[in-house]
Protein backbone atom coordinates (compact mmCIF):
# COMPACT_ATOMS: atom_id res chain seq x y z
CA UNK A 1 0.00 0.00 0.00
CA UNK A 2 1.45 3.45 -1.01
CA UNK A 3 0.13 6.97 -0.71
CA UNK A 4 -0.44 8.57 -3.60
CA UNK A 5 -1.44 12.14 -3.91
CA UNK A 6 -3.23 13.35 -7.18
CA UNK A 7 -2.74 16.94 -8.25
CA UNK A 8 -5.42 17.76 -10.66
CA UNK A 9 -8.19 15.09 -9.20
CA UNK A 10 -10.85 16.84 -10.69
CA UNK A 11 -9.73 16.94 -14.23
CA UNK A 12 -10.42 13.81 -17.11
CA UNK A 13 -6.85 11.96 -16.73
CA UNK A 14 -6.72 12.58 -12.85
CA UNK A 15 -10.61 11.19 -12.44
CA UNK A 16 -9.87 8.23 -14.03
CA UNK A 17 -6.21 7.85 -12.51
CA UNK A 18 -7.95 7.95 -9.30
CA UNK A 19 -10.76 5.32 -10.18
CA UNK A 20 -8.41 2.86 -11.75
CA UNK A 21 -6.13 3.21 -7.87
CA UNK A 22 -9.98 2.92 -6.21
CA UNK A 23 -10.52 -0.25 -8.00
CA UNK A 24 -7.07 -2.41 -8.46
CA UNK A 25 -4.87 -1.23 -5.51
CA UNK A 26 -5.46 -0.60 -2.12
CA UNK A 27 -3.17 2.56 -2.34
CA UNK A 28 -4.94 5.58 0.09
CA UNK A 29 -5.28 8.74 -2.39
CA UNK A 30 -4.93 12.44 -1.49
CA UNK A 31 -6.97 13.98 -3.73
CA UNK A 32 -5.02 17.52 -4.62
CA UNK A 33 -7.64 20.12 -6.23
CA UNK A 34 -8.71 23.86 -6.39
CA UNK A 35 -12.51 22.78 -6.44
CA UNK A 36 -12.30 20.48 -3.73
CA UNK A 37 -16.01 20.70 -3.06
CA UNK A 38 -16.73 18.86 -6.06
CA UNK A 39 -15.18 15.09 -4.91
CA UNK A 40 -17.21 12.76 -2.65
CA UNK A 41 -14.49 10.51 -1.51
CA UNK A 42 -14.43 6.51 -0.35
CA UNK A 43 -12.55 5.61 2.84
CA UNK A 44 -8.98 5.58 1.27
CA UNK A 45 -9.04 8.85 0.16
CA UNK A 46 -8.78 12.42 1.56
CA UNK A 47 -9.53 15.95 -0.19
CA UNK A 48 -6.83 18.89 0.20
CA UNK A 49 -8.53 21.91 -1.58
CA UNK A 50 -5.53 24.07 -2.55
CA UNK A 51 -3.56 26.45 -5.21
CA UNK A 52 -0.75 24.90 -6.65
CA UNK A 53 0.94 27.77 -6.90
CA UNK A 54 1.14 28.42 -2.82
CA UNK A 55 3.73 26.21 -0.96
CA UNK A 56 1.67 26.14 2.10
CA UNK A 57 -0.67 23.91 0.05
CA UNK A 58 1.82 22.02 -1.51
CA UNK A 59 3.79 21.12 1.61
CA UNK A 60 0.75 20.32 3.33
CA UNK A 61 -0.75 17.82 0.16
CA UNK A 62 3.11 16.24 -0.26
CA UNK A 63 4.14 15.88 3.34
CA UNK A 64 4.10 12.06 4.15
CA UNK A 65 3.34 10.87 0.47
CA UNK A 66 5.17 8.15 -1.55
CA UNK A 67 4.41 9.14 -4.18
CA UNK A 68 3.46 12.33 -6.46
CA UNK A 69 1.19 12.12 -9.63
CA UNK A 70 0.25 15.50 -11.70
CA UNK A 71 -2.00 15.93 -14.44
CA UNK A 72 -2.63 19.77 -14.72
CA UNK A 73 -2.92 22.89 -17.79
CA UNK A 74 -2.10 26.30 -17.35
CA UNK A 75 0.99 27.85 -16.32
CA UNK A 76 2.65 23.75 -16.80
CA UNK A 77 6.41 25.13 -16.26
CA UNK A 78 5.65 27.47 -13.03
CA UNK A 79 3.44 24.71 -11.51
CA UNK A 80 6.76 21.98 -12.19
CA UNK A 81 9.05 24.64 -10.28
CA UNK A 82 6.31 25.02 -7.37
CA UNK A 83 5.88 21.09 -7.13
CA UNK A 84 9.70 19.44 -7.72
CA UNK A 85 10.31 22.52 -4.77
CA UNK A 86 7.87 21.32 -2.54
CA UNK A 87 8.79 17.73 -3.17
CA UNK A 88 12.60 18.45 -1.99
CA UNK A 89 11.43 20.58 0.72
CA UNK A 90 9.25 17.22 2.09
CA UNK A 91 11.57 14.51 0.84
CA UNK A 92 8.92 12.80 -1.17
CA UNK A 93 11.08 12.05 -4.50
CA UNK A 94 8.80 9.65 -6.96
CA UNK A 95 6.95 12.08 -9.31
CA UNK A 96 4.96 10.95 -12.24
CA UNK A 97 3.98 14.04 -14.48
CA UNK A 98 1.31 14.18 -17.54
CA UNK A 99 2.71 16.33 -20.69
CA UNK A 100 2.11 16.01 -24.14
CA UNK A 101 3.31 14.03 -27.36
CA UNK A 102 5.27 16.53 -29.56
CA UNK A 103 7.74 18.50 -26.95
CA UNK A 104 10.60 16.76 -28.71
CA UNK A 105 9.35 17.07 -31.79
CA UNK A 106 9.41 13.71 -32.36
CA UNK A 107 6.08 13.00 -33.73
CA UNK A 108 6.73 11.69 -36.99
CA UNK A 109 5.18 13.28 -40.89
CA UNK A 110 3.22 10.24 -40.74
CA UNK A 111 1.36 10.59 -37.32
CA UNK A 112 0.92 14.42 -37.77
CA UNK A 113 4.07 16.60 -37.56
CA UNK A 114 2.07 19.48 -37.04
CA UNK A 115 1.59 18.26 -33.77
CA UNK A 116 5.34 19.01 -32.62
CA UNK A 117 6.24 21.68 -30.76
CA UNK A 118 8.25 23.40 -33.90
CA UNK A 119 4.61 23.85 -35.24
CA UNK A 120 2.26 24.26 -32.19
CA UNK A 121 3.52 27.31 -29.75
CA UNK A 122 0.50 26.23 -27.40
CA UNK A 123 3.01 23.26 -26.30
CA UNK A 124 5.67 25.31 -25.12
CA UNK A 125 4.42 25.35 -21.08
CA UNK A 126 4.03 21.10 -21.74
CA UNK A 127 8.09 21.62 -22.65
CA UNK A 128 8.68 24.07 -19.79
CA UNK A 129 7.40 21.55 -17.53
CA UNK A 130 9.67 18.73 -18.61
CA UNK A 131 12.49 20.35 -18.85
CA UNK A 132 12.05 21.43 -15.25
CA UNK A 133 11.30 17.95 -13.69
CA UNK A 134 14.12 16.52 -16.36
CA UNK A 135 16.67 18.66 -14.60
CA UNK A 136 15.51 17.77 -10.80
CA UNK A 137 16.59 15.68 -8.71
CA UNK A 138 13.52 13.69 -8.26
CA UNK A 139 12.89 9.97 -9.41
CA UNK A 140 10.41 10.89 -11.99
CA UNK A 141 8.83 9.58 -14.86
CA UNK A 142 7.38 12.13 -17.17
CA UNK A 143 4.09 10.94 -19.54
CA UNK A 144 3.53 12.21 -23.44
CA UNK A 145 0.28 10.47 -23.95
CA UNK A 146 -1.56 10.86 -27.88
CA UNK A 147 -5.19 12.87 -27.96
CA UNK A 148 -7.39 10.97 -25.36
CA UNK A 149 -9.96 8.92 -26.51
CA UNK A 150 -12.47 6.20 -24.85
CA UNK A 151 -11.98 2.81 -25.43
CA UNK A 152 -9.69 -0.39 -22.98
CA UNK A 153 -6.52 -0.33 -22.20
CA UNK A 154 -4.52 -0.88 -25.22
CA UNK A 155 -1.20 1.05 -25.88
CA UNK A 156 2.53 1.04 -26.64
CA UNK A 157 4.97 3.04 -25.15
CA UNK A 158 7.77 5.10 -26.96
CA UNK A 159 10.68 6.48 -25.01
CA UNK A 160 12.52 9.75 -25.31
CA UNK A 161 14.12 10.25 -28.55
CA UNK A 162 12.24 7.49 -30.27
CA UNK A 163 9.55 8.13 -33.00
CA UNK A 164 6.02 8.65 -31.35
CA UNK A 165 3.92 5.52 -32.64
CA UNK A 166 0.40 6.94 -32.98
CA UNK A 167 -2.04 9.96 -32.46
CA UNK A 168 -4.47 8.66 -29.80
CA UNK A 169 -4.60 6.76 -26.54
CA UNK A 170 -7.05 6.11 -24.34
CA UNK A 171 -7.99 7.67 -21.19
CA UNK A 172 -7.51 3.66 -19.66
CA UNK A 173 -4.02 3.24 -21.27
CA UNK A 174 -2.79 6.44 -19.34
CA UNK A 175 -4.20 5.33 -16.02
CA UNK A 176 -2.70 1.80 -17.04
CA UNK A 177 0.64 3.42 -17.16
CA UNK A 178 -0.01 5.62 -13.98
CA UNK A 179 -0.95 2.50 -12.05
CA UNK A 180 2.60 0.36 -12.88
CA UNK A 181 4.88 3.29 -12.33
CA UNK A 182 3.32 3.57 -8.59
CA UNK A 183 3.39 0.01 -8.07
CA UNK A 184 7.06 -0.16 -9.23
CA UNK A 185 9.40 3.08 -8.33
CA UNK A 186 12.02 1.60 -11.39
CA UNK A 187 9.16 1.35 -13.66
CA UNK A 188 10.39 3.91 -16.54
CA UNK A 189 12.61 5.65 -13.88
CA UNK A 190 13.73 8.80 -15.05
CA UNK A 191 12.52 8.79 -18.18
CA UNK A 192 9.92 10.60 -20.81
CA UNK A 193 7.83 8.07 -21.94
CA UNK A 194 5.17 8.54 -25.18
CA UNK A 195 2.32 6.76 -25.03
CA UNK A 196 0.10 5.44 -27.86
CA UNK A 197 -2.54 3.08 -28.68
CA UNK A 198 -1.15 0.26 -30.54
């Protein structure tokens, strides 16, 4: 059993993160959101309404966790600094962190190059934030996951510098993913993983 805290519990990936933990762990969740209000929790879960932008919040989400999961938009690169900070400052070091396929550019003509970052300026926070969790300290695994669709789990997973394999993955695959790299702290251990439907 592990404690997991989930920054961004309200959004799409972070809901169904935290439903896939509910049903095939028995991890105890810390629910991490600005609209707190909004979650009815189970048992193994708590609620921390907060702004990730204030330490106080931070520090009082992190402290005691094993282990950090983020799936936020916005301000990507200012909310990395706030979070790998508050993670050092409360010795919590696993940190699994949603992005987006094309930072590298490494989407390929063939999947849609127009999805790299070279071509689409509204990726350049997704970037900010990697590059700031790439250069911490922290055992972290960063996540490029394809447009989200519906659908099982069902997915392959590129690493950094490889082609990306695909446009979409589902919602499931990502959670999938999420769920192995808590069980396992090794599991794609500082590394920037895409992930695709196969």
């Amino acid at each position: 059993m592990k404690r997991v805290l989930i920054v961004g519990a309200t959004g799409t990936i972070g809901g169904v993160v935290r439903q896939t933990l509910l049903n095939e762990t028995d991890n105890q969740l810390t629910l991490f959101a600005r609209s707190a209000n909004r979650l009815k929790t189970s048992e193994r879960e708590s609620v921390i309404a907060g702004d990730v932008t204030k330490d106080s919040d931070l520090d009082k989400a992190i402290a005691g966790q094993d282990v950090v999961f983020v799936a936020l938009s916005g301000s990507l690169g200012r909310f990395a600094q706030k979070i790998v900070a508050a993670m050092d400052r409360n010795k919590v070091s696993r940190l699994l962190f949603i992005t987006s396929m094309g930072i590298y550019d490494e989407i390929p003509a063939s999947v849609g190059a127009s999805g790299n970052l070279s071509s689409n300026p509204m990726l350049r926070t997704y970037r900010e934030a990697a590059d700031v969790v790439e250069a911490s300290d922290l055992n972290y695994t960063l996540i490029r996951p394809g447009w989200f669709t519906g659908g099982p789990v069902d997915y392959e997973i590129t690493k950094k510098g490889e082609p990306f394999g695909g446009h979409d993955v589902s919602i499931n695959s990502i959670a999938d993913f999420v769920k192995n790299a808590i069980v396992d702290n090794d599991y794609y251990a500082h590394d920037s993983v895409g992930l695709n439907a196969k």
